[in-house]
N, C-alpha and C. Protein backbone atom coordinates (compact mmCIF):
# COMPACT_ATOMS: atom_id res chain seq x y z
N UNK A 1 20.95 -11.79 -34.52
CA UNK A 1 20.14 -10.82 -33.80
C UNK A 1 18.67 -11.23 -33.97
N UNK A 2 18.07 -11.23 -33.00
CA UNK A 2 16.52 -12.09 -32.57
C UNK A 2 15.91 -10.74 -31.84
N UNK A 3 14.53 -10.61 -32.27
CA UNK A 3 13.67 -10.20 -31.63
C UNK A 3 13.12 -10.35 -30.75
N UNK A 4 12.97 -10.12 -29.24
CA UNK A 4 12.48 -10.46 -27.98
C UNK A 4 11.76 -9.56 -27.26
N UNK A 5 9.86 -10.16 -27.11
CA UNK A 5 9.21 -9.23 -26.56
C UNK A 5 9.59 -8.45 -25.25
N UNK A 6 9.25 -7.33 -25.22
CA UNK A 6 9.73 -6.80 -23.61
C UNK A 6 8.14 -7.57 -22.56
N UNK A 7 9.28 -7.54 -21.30
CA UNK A 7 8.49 -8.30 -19.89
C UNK A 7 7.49 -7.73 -19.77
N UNK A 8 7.41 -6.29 -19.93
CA UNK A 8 6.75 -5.10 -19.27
C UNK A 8 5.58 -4.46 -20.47
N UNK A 9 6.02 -4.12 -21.43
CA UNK A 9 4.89 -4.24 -22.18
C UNK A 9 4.80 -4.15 -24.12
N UNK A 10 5.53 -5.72 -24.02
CA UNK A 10 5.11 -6.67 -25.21
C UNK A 10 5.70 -6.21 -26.41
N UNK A 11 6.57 -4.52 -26.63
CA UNK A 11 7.19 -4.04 -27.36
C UNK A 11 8.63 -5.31 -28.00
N UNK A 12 8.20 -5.57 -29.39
CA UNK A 12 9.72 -6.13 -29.68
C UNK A 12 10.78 -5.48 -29.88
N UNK A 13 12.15 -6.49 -29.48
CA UNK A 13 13.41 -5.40 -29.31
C UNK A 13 14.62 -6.09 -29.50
N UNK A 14 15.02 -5.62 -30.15
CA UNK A 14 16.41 -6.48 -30.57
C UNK A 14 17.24 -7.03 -29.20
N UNK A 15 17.20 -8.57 -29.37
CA UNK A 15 18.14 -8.73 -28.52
C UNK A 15 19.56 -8.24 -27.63
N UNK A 16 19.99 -7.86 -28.68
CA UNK A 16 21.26 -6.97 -28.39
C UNK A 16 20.97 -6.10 -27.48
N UNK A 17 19.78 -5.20 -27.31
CA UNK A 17 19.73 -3.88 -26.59
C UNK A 17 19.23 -3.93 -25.22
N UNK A 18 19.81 -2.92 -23.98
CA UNK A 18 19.85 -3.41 -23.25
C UNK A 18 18.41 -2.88 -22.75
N UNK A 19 17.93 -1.64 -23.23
CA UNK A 19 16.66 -0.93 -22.69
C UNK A 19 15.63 -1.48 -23.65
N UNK A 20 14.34 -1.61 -23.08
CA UNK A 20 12.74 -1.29 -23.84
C UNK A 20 13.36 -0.04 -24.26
N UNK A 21 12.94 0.06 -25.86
CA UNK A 21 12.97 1.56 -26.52
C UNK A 21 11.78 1.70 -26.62
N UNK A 22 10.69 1.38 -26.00
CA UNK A 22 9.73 2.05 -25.47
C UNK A 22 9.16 2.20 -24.06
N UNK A 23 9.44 1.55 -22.81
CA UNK A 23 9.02 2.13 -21.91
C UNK A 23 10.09 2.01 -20.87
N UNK A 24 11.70 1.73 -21.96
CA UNK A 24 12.82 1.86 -20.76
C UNK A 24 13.38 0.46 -19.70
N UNK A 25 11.98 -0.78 -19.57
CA UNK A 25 12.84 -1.41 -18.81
C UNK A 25 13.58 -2.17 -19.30
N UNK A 26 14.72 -2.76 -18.15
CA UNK A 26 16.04 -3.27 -18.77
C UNK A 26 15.24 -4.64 -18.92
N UNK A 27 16.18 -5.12 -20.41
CA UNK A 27 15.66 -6.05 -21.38
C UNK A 27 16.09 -7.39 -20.47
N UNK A 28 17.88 -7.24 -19.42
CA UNK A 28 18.04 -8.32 -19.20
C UNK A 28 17.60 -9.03 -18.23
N UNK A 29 16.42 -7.90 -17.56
CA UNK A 29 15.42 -8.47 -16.04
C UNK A 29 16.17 -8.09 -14.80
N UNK A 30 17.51 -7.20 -14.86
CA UNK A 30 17.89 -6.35 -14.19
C UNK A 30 16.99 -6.48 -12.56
N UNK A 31 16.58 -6.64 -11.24
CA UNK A 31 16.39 -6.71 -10.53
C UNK A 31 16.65 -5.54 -9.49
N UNK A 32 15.86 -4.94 -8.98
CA UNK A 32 16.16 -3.95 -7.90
C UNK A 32 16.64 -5.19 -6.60
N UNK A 33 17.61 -5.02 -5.46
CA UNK A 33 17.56 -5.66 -4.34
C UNK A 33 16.43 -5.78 -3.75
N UNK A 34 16.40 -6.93 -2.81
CA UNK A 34 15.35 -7.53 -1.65
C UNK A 34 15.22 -6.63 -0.88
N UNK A 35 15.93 -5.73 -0.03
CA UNK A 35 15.67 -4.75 0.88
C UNK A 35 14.72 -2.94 0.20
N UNK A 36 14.85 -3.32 -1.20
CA UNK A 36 13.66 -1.75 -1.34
C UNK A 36 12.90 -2.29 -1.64
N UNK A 37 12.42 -3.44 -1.86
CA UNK A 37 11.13 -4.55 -1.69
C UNK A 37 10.44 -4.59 -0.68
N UNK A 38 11.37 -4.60 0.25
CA UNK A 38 10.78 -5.13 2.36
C UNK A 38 10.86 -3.39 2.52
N UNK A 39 11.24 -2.61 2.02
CA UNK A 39 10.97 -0.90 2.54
C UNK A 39 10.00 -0.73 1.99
N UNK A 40 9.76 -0.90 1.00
CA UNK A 40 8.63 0.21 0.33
C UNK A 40 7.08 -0.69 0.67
N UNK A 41 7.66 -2.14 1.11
CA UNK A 41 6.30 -3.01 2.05
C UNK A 41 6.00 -2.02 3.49
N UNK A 42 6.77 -1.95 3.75
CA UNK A 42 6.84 -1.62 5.61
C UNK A 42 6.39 -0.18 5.36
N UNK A 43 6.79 0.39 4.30
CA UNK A 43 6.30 2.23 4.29
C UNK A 43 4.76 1.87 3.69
N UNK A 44 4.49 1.05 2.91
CA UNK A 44 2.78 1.11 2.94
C UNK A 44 2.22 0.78 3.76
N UNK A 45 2.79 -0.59 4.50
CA UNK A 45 1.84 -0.87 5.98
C UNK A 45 1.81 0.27 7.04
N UNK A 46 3.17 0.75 7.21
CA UNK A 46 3.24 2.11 8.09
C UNK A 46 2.15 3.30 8.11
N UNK A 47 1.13 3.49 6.70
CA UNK A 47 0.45 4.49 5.86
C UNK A 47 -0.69 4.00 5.87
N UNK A 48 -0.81 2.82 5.53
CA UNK A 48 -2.23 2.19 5.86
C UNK A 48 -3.16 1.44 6.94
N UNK A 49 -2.31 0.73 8.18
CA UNK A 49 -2.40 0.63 9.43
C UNK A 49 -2.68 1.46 9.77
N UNK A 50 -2.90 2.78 10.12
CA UNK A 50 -3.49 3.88 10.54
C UNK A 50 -4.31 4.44 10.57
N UNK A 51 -4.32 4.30 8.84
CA UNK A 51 -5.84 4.67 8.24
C UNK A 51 -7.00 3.68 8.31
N UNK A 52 -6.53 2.76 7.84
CA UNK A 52 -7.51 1.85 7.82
C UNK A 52 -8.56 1.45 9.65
N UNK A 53 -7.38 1.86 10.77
CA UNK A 53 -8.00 1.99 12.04
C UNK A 53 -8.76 2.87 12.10
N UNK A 54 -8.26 4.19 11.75
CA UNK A 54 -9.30 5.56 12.11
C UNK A 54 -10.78 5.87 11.05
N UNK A 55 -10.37 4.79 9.89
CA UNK A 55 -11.69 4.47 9.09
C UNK A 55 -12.49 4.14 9.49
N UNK A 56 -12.04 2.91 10.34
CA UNK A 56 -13.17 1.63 11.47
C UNK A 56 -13.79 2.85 12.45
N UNK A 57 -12.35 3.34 12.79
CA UNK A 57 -13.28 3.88 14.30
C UNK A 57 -14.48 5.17 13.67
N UNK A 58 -14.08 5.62 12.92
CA UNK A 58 -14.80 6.75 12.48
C UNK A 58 -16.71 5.68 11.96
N UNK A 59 -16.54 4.58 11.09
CA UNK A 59 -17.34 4.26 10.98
C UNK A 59 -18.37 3.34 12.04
N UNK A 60 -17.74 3.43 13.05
CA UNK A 60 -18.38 2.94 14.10
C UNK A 60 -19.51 3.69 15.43
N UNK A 61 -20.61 3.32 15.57
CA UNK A 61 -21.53 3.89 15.95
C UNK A 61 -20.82 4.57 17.28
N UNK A 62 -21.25 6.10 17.13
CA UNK A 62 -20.28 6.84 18.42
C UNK A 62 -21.85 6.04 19.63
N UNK A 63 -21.43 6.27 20.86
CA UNK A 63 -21.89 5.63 22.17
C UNK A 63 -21.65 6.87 22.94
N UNK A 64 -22.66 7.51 23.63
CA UNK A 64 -23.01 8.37 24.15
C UNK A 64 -22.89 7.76 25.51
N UNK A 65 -22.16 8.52 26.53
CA UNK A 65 -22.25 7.49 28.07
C UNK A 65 -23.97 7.92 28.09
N UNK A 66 -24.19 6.74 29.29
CA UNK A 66 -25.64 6.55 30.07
C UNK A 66 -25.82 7.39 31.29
N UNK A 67 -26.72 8.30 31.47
CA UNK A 67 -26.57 9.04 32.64
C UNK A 67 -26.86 8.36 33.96
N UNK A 68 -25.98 8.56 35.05
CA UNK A 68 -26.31 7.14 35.79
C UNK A 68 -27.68 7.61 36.73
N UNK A 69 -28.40 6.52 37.47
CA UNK A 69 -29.61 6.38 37.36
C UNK A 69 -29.66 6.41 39.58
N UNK A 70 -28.88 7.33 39.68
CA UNK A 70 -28.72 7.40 41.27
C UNK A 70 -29.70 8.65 41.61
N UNK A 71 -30.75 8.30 42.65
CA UNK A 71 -31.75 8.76 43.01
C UNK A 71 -31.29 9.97 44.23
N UNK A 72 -31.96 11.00 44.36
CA UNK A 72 -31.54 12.15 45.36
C UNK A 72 -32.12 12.08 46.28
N UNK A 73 -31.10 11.86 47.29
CA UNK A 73 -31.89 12.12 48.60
C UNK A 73 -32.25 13.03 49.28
N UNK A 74 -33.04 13.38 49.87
CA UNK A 74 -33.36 14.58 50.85
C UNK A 74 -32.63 14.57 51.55
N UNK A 75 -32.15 15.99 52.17
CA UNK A 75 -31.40 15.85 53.63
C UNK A 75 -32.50 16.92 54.60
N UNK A 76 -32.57 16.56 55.67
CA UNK A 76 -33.38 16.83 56.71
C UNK A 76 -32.85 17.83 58.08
């Protein structure tokens, strides 16, 4: 039985065991799948694409139309 730092944060832990007995993660590098990787990408771009547009537009000088410059004629 060997002591092996945890990945996550540096706690030593008996080889044997399968959890950090201090912050829980699994000792053997346990992996979540590729697809809640590519979801939880696509749900932040989904959240921040949005914002980050209505930031721009908000910080962008508003433009007042030009009143147009058509002269009145008399009618007779």
């Amino acid at each position: 039985m060997s002591l092996e730092p945890c990945k996550v944060c540096g706690v030593l832990n008996s080889s044997e065991e399968e959890i950090c007995l201090s912050c829980g993660y699994p000792t053997k590098g346990r992996k979540r799948p590729v697809i809640f990787q590519i979801a939880a990408i696509i749900l932040v771009l989904a959240f921040l694409v949005p914002l980050i547009a209505t930031l721009i537009n908000l910080m962008k000088p508003q433009q007042k139309p030009q009143p147009s410059t058509t002269t009145k004629t008399s009618l007779k």
